[in-house]
C-alpha atoms as a PDB file:
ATOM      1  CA  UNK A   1      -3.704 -16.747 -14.260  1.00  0.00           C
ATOM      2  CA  UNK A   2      -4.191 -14.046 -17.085  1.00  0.00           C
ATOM      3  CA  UNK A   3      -1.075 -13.006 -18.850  1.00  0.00           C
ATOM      4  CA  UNK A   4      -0.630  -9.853 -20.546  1.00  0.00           C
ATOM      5  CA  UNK A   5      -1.136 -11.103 -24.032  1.00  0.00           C
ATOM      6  CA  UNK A   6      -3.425 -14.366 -22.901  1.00  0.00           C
ATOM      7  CA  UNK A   7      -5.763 -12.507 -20.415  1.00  0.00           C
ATOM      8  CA  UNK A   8     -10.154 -12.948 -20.085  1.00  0.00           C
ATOM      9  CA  UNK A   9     -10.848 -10.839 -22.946  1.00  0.00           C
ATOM     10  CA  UNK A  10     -14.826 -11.365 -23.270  1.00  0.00           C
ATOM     11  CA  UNK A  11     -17.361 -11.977 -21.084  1.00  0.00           C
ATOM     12  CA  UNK A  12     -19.468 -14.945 -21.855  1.00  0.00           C
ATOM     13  CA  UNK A  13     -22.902 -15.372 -21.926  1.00  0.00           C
ATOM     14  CA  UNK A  14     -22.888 -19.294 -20.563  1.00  0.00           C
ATOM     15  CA  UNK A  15     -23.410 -19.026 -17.012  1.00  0.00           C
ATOM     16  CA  UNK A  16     -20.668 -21.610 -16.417  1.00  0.00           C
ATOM     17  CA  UNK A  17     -18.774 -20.160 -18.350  1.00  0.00           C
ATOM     18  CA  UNK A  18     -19.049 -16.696 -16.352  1.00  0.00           C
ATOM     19  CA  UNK A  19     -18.576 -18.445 -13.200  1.00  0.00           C
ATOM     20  CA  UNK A  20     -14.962 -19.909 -14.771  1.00  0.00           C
ATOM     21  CA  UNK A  21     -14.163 -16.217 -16.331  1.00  0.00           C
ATOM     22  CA  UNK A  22     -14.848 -14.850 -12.741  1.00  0.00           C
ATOM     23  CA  UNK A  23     -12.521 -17.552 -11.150  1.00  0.00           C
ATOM     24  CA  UNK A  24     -10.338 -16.830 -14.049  1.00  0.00           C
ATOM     25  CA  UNK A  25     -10.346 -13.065 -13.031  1.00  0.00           C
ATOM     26  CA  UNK A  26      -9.896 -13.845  -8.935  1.00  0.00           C
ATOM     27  CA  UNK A  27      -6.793 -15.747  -8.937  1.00  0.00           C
ATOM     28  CA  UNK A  28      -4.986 -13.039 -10.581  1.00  0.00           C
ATOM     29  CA  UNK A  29      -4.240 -11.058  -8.265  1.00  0.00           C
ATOM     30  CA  UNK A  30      -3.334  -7.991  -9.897  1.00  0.00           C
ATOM     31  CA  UNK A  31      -7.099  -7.681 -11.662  1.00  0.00           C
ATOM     32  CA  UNK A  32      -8.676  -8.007  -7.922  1.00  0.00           C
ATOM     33  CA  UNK A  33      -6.078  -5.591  -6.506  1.00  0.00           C
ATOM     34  CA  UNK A  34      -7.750  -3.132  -8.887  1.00  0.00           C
ATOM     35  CA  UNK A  35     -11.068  -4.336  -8.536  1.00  0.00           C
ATOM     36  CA  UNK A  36     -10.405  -3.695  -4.539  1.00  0.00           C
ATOM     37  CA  UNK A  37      -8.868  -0.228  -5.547  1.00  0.00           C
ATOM     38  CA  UNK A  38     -12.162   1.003  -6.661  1.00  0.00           C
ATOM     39  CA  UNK A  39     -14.502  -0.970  -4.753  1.00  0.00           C
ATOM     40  CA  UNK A  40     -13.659   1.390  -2.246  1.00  0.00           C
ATOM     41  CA  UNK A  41     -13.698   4.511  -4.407  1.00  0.00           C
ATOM     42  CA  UNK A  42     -17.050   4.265  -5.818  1.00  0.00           C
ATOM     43  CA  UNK A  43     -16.252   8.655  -7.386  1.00  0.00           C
ATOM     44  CA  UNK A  44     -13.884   6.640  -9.232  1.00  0.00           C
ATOM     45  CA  UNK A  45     -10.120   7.211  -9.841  1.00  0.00           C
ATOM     46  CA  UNK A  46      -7.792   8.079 -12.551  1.00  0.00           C
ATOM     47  CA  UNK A  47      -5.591   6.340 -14.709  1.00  0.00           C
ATOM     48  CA  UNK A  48      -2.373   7.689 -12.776  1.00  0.00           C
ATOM     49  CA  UNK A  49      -4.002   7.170  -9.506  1.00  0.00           C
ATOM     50  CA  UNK A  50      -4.861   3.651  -9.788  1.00  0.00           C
ATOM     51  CA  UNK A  51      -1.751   3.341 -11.227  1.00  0.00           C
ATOM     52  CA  UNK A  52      -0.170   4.843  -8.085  1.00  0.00           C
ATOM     53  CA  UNK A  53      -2.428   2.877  -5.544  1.00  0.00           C
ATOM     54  CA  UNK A  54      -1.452  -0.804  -7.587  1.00  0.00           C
ATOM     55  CA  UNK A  55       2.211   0.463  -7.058  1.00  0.00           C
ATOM     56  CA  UNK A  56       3.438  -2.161  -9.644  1.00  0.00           C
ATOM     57  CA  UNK A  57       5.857   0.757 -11.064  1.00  0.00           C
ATOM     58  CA  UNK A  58       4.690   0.303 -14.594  1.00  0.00           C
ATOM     59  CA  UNK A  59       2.053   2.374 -15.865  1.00  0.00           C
ATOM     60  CA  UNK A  60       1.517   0.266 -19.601  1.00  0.00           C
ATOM     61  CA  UNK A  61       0.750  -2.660 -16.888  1.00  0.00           C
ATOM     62  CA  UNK A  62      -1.551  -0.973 -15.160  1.00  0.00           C
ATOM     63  CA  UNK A  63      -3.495   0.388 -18.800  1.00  0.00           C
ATOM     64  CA  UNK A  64      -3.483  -3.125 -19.771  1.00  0.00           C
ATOM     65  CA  UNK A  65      -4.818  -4.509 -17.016  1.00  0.00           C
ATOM     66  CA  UNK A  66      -7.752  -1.481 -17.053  1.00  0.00           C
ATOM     67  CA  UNK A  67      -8.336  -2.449 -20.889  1.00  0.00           C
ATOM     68  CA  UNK A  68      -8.976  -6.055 -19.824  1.00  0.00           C
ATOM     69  CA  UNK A  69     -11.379  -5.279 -17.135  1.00  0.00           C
ATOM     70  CA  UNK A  70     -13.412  -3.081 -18.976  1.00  0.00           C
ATOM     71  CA  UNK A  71     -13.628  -5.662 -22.419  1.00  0.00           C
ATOM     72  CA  UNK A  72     -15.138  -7.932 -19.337  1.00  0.00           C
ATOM     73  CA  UNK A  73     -17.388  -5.247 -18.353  1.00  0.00           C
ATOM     74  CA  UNK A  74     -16.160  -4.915 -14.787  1.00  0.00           C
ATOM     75  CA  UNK A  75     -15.495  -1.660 -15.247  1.00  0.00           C
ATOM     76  CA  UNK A  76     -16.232   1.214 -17.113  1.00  0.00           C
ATOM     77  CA  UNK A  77     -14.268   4.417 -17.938  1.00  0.00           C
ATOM     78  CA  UNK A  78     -16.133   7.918 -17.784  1.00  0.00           C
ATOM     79  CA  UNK A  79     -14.309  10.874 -19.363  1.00  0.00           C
ATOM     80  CA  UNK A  80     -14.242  14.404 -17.953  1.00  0.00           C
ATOM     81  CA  UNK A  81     -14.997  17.598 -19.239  1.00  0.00           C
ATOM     82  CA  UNK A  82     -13.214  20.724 -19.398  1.00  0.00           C
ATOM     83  CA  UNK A  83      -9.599  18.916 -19.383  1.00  0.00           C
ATOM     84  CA  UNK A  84     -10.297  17.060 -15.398  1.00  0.00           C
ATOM     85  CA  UNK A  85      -9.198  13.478 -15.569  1.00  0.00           C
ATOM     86  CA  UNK A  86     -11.364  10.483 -16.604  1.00  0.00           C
ATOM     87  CA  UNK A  87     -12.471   8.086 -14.452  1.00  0.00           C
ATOM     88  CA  UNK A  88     -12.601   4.874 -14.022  1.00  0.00           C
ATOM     89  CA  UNK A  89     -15.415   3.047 -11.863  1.00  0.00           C
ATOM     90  CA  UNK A  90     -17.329  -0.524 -11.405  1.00  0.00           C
ATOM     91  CA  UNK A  91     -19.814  -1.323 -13.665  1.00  0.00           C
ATOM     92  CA  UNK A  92     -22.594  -2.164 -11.878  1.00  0.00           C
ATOM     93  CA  UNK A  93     -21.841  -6.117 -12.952  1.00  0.00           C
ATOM     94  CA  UNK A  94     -18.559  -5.021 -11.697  1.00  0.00           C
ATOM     95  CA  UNK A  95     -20.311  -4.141  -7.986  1.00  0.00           C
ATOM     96  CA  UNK A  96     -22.054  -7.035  -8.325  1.00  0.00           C
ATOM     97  CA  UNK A  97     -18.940  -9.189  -8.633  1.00  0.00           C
ATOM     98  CA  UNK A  98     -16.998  -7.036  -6.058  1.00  0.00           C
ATOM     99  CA  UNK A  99     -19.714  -7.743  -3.642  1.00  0.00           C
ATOM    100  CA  UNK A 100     -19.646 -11.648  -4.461  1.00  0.00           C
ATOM    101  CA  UNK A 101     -16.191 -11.448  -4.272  1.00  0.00           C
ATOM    102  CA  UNK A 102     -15.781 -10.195  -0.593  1.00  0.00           C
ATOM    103  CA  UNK A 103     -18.371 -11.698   0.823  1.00  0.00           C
ATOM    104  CA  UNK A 104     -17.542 -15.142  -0.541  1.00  0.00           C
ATOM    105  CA  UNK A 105     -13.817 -15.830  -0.833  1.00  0.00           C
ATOM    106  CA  UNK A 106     -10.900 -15.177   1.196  1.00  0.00           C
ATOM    107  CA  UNK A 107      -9.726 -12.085  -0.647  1.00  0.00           C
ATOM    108  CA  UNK A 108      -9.369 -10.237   2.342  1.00  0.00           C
ATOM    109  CA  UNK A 109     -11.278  -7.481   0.301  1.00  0.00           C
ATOM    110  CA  UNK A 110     -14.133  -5.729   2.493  1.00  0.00           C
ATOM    111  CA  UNK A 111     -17.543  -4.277   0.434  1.00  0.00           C
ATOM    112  CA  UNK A 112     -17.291  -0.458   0.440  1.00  0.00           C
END
């Protein structure tokens, strides 16, 4: 399970070695809470929404948890202009992954 300080921090170009990142990735259970989160907001949501919608009180968590999905490329963060929020969204590996995800495991996550 990834820690805060011991998490999947690079995405490897092996392709066993993706498949064991990825498995590394679904049985933590907070990273696939947030990869649910915006599979089914593809506009994307903010830090403090995510943050609300995870519900883990603890907003340095949640940030850490958003740092380590987008060093895997799962996500990617799009800033705003004119002072609106940024946004964070799936990569499109990260759609790809979603879509693997709730199709094949027992997630109990449904494709957007």
């Amino acid at each position: 399970m990834s820690g805060l300080m011991n998490g999947t921090w690079a995405w490897p170009s092996d392709s066993k070695q993706q498949e064991t990142a990825l498995h590394k990735v679904v049985q933590d259970h907070r990273l696939t809470a947030i990869l649910e989160i915006l599979g089914k907001n593809p506009g994307g949501l903010s830090n403090a929404q995510i943050d609300n919608l995870v519900a883990n009180n603890s907003q340095w968590r949640t940030s850490w948890l958003m740092k380590e999905l987008t060093a895997l490329g799962l996500i990617e963060y799009k800033a705003e202009l004119f002072g609106e929020s940024g946004r964070y969204t799936l990569s499109e590996y990260g759609k790809t992954c979603y879509q693997a995800l709730a199709t094949n495991t027992n997630l109990g996550i449904k494709p957007s």
